[in-house]
Structures are given as structure tokens and as C-alpha cells.
PDB file of N, CA and C in Angstrom:
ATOM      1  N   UNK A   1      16.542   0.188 -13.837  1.00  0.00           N
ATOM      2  CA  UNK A   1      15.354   0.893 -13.396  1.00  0.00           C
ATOM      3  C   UNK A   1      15.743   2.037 -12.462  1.00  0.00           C
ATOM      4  N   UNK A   2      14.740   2.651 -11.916  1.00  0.00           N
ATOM      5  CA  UNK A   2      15.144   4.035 -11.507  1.00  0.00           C
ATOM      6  C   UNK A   2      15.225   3.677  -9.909  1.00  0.00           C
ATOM      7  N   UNK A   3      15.506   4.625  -9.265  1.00  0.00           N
ATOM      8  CA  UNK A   3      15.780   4.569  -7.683  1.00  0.00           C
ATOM      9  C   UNK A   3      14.944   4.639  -6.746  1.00  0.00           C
ATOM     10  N   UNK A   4      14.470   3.794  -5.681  1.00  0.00           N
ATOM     11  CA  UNK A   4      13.531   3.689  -5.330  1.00  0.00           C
ATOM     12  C   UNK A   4      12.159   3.287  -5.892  1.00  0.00           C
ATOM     13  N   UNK A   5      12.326   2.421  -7.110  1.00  0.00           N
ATOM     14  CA  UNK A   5      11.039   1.836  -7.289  1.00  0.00           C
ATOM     15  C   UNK A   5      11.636   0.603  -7.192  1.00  0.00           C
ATOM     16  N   UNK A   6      10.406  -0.568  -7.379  1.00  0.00           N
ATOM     17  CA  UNK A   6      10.587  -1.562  -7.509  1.00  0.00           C
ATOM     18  C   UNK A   6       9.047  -2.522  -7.778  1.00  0.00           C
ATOM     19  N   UNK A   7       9.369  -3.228  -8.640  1.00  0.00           N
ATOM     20  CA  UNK A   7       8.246  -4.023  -9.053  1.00  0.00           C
ATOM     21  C   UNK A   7       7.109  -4.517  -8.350  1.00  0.00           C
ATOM     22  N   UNK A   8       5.544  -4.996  -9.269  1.00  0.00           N
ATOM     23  CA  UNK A   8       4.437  -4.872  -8.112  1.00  0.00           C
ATOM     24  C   UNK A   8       4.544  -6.266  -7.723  1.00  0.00           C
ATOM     25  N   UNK A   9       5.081  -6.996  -8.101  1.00  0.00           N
ATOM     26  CA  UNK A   9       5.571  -8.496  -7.387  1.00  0.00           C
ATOM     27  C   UNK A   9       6.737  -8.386  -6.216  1.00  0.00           C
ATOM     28  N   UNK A  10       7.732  -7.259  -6.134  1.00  0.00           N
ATOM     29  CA  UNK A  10       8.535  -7.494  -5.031  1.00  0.00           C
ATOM     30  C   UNK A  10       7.530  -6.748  -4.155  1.00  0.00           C
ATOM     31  N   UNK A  11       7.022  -5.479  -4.698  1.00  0.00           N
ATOM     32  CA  UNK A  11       6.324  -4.754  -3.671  1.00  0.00           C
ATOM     33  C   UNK A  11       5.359  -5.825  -2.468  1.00  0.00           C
ATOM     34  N   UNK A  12       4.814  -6.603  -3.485  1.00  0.00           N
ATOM     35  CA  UNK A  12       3.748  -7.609  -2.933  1.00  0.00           C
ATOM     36  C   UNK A  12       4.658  -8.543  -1.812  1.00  0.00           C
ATOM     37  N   UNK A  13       5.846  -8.986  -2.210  1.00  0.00           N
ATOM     38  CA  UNK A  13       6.653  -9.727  -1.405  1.00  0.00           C
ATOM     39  C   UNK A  13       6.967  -9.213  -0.437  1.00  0.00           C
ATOM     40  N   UNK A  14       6.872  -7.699  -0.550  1.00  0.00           N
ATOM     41  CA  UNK A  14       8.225  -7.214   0.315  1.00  0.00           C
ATOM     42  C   UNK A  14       7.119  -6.586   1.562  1.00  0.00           C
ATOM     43  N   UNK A  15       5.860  -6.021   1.141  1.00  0.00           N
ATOM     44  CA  UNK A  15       4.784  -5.608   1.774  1.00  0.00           C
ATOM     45  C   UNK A  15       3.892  -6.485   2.362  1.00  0.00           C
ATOM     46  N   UNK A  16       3.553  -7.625   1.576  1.00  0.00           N
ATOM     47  CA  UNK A  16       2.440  -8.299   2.293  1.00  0.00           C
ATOM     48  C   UNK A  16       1.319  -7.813   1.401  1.00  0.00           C
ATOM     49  N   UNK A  17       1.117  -7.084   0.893  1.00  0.00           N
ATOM     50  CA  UNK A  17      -0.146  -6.828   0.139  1.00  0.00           C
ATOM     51  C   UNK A  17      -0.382  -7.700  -1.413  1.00  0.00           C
ATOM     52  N   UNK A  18      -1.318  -8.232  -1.965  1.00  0.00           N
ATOM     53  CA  UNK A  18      -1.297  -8.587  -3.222  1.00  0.00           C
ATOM     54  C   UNK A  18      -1.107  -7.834  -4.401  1.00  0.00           C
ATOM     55  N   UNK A  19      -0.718  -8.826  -5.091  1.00  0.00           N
ATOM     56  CA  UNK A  19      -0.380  -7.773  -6.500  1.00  0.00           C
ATOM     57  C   UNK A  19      -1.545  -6.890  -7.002  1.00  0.00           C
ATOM     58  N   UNK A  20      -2.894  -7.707  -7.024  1.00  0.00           N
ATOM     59  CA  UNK A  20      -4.110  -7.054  -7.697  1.00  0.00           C
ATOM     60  C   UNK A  20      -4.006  -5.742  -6.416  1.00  0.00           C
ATOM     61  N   UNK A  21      -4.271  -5.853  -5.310  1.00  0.00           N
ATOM     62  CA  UNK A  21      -4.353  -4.619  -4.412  1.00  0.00           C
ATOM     63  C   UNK A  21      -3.450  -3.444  -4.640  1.00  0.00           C
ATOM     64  N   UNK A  22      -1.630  -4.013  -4.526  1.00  0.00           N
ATOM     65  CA  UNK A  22      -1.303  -2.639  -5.125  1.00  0.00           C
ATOM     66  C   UNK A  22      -1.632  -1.774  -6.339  1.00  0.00           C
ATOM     67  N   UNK A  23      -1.737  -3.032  -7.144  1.00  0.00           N
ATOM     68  CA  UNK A  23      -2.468  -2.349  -8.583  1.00  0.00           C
ATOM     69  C   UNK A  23      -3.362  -1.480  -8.576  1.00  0.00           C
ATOM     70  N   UNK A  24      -4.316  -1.545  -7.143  1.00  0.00           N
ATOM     71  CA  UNK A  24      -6.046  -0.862  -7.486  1.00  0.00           C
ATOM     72  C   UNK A  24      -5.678   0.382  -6.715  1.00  0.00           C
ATOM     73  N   UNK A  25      -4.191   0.544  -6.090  1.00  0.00           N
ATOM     74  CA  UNK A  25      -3.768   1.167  -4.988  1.00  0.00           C
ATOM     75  C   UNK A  25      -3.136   2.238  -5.993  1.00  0.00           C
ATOM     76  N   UNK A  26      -2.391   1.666  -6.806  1.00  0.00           N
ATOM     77  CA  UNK A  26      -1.832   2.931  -7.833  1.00  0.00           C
ATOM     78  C   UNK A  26      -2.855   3.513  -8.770  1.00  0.00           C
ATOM     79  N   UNK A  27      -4.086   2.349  -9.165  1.00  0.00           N
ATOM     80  CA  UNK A  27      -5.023   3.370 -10.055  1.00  0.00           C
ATOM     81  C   UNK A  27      -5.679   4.698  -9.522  1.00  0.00           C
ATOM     82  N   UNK A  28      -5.899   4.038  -8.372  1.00  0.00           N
ATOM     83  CA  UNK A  28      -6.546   5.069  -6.627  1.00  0.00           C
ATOM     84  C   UNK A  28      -5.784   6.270  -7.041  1.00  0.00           C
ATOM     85  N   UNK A  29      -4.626   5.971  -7.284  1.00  0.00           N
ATOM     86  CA  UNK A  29      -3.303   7.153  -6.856  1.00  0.00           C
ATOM     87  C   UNK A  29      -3.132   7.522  -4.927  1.00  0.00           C
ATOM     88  N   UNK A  30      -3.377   6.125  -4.297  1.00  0.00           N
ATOM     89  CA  UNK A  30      -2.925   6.001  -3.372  1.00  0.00           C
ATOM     90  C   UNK A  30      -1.596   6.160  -3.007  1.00  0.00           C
ATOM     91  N   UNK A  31      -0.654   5.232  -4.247  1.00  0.00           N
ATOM     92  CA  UNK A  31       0.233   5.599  -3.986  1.00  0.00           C
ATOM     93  C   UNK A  31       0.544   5.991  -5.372  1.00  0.00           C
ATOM     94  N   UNK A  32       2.535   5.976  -5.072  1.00  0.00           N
ATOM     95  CA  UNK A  32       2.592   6.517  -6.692  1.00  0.00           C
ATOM     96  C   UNK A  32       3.422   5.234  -7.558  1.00  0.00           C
ATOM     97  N   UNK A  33       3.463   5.360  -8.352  1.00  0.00           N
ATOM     98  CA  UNK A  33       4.217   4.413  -9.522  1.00  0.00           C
ATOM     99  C   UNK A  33       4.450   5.298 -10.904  1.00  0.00           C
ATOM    100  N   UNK A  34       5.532   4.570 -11.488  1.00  0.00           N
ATOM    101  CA  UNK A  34       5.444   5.122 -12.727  1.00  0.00           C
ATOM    102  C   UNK A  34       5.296   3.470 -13.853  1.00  0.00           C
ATOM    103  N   UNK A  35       5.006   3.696 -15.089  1.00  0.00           N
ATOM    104  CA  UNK A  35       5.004   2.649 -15.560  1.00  0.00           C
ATOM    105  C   UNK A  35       6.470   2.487 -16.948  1.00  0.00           C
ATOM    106  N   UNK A  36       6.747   1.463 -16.773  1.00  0.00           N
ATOM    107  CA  UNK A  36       8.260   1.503 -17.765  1.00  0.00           C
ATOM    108  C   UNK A  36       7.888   0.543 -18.895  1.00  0.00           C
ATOM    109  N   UNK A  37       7.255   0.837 -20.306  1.00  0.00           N
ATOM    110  CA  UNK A  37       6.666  -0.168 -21.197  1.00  0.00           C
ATOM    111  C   UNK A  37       5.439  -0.137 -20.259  1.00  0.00           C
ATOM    112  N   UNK A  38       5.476  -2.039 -20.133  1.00  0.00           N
ATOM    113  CA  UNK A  38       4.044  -2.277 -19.685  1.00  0.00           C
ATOM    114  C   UNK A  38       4.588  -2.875 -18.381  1.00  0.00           C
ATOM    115  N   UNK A  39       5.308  -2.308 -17.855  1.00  0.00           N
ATOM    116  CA  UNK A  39       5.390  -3.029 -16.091  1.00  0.00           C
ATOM    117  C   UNK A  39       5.482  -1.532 -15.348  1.00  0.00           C
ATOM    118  N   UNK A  40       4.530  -1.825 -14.601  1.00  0.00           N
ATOM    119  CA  UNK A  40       3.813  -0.505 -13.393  1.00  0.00           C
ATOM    120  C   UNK A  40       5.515  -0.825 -12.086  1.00  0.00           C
ATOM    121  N   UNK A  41       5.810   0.087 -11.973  1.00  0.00           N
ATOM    122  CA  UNK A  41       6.784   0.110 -10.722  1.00  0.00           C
ATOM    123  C   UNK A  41       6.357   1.179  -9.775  1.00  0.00           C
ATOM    124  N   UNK A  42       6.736   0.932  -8.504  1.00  0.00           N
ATOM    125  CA  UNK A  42       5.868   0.931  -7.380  1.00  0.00           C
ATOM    126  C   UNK A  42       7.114   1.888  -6.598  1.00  0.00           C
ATOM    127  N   UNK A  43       6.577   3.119  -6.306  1.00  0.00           N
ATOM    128  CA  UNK A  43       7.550   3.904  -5.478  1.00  0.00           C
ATOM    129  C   UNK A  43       7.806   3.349  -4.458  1.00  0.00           C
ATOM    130  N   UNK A  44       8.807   2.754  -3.907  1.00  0.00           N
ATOM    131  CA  UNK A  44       8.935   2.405  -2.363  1.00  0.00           C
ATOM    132  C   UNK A  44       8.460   3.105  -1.184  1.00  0.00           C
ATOM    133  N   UNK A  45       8.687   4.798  -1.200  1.00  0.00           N
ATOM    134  CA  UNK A  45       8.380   5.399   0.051  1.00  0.00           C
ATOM    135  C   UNK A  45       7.202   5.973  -0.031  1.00  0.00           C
ATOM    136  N   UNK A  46       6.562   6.050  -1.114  1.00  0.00           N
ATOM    137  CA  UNK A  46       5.027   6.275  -1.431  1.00  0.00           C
ATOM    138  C   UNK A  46       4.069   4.742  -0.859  1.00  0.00           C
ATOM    139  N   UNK A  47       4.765   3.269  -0.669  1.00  0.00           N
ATOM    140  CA  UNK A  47       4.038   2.131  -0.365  1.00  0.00           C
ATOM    141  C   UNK A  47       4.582   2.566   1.015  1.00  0.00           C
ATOM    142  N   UNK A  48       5.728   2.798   1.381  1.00  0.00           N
ATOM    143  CA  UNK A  48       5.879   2.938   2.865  1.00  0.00           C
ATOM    144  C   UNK A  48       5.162   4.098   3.886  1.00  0.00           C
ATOM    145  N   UNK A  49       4.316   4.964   3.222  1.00  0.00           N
ATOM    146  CA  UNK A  49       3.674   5.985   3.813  1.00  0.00           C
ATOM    147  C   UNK A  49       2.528   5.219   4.073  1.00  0.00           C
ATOM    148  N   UNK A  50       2.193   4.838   2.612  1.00  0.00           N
ATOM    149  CA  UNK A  50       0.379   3.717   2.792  1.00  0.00           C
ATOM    150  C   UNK A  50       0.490   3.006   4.281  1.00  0.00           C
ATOM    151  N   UNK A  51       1.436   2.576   3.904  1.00  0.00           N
ATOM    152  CA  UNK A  51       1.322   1.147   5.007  1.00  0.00           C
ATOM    153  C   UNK A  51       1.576   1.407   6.782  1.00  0.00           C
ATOM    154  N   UNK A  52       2.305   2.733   6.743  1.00  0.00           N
ATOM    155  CA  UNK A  52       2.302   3.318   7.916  1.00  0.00           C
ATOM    156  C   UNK A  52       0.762   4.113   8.133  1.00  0.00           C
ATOM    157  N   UNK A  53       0.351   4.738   7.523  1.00  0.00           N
ATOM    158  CA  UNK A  53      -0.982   5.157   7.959  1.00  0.00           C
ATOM    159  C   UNK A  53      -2.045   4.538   7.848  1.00  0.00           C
ATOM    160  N   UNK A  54      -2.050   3.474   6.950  1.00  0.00           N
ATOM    161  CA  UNK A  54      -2.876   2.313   7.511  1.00  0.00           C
ATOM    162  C   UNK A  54      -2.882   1.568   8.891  1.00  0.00           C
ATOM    163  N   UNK A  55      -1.567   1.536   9.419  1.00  0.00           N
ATOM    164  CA  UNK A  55      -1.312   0.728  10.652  1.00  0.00           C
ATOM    165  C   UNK A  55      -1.195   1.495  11.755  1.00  0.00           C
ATOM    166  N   UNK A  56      -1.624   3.169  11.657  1.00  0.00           N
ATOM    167  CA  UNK A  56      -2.047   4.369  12.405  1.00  0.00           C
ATOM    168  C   UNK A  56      -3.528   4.273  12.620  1.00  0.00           C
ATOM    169  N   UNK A  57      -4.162   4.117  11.421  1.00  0.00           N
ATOM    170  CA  UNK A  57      -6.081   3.889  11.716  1.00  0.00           C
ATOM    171  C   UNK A  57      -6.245   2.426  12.349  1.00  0.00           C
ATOM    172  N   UNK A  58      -5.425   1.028  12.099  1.00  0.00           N
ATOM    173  CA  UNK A  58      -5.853   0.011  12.435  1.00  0.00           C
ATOM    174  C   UNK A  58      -7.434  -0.330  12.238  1.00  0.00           C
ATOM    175  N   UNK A  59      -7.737  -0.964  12.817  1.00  0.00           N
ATOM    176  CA  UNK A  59      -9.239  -1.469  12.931  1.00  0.00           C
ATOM    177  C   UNK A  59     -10.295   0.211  11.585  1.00  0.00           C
ATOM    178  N   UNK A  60      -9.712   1.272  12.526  1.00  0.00           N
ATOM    179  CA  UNK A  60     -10.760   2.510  11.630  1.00  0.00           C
ATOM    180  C   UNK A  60     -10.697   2.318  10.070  1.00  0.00           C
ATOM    181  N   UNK A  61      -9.680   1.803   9.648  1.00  0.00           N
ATOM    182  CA  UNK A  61      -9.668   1.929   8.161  1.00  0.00           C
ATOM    183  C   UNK A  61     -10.575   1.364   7.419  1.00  0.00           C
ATOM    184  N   UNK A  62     -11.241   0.087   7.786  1.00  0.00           N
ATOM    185  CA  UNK A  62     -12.216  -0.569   7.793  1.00  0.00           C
ATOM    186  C   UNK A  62     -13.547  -0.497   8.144  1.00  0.00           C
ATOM    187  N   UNK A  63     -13.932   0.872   8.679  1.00  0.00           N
ATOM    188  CA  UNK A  63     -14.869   1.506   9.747  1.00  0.00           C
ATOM    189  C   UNK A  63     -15.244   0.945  10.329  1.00  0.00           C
ATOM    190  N   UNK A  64     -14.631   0.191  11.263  1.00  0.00           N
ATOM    191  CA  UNK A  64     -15.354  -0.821  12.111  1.00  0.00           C
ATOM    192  C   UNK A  64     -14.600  -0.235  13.545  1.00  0.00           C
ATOM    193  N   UNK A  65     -15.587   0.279  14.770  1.00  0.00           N
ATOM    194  CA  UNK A  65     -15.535   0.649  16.123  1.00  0.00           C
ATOM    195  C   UNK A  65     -14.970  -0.062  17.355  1.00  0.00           C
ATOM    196  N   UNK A  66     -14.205   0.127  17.927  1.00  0.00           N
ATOM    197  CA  UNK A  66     -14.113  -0.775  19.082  1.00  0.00           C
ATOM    198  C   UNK A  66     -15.666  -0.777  20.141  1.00  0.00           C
ATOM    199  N   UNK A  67     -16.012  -1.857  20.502  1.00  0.00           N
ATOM    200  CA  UNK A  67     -17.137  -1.961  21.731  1.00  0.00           C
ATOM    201  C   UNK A  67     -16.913  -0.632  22.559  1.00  0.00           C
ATOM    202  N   UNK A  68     -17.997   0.069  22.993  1.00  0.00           N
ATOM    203  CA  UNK A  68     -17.833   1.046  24.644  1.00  0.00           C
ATOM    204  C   UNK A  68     -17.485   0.243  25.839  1.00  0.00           C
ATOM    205  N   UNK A  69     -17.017  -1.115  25.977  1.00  0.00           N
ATOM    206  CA  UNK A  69     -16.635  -1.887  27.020  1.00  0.00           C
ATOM    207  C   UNK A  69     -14.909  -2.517  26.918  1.00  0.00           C
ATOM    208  N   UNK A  70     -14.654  -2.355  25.472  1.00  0.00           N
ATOM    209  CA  UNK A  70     -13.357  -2.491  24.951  1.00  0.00           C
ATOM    210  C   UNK A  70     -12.018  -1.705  25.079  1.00  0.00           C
ATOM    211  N   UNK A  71     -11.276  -2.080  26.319  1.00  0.00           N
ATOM    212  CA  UNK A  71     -10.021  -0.487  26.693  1.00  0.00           C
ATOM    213  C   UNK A  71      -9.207  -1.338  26.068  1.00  0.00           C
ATOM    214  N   UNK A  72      -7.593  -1.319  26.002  1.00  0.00           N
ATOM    215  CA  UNK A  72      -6.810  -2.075  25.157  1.00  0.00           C
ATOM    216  C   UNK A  72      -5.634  -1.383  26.549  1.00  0.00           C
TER     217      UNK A  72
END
């Protein structure tokens, strides 16, 4: 296989995310993948951008606010 991909089962292992999620994540074109036959492979540094700017919005990604009484 090619460099820097790797399957949506290691991705899932290796990320923490489920397989169905990365899946809905590459249809999104959230991230990128290419597909080889019928197995979708999962760019590594395209899942490693997701997952860093997800964990940049925290809580916002979800639109959910911290309280006006809530400092951290």
C-alpha cells in the first residue's frame, strides 16, 4: 500500500474514533482517503489534522457553551 495511509480499522485503533465515523468522515471529505479495490485507506496526516482541530474547538465542536460563571 502506499505511504502514509493506512486502513479504517487501524485508523480506528490508532485514533480512537469508530470505523462507521471515519467512514462518514471521508464521505464528508473531512478528511482524505483513497480507495484500493474495495478497502477505503485513510491518509494519516489528513486524520491527524481532524483530530488536532477538533481538540482546538473542544467542547465548541459540539456547540455547546461554557456557563458565564465557568473560568477553567
Amino acid at each position: 500500500m502506499s505511504e502514509g495511509f493506512i486502513s479504517v480499522r487501524e485508523a480506528s485503533e490508532r485514533f480512537g474514533y469508530s470505523g462507521a465515523h471515519i467512514r462518514e468522515l471521508l464521505a464528508s471529505k473531512k478528511i482524505e482517503g483513497q480507495k484500493f479495490a474495495n478497502i477505503w485507506m485513510v491518509d494519516v496526516a489528513s486524520l491527524e489534522r481532524y483530530r488536532a482541530a477538533m481538540e482546538r474547538l473542544g467542547k465548541r465542536k459540539h456547540g455547546l457553551r461554557s456557563k458565564a460563571g465557568d473560568h477553567v
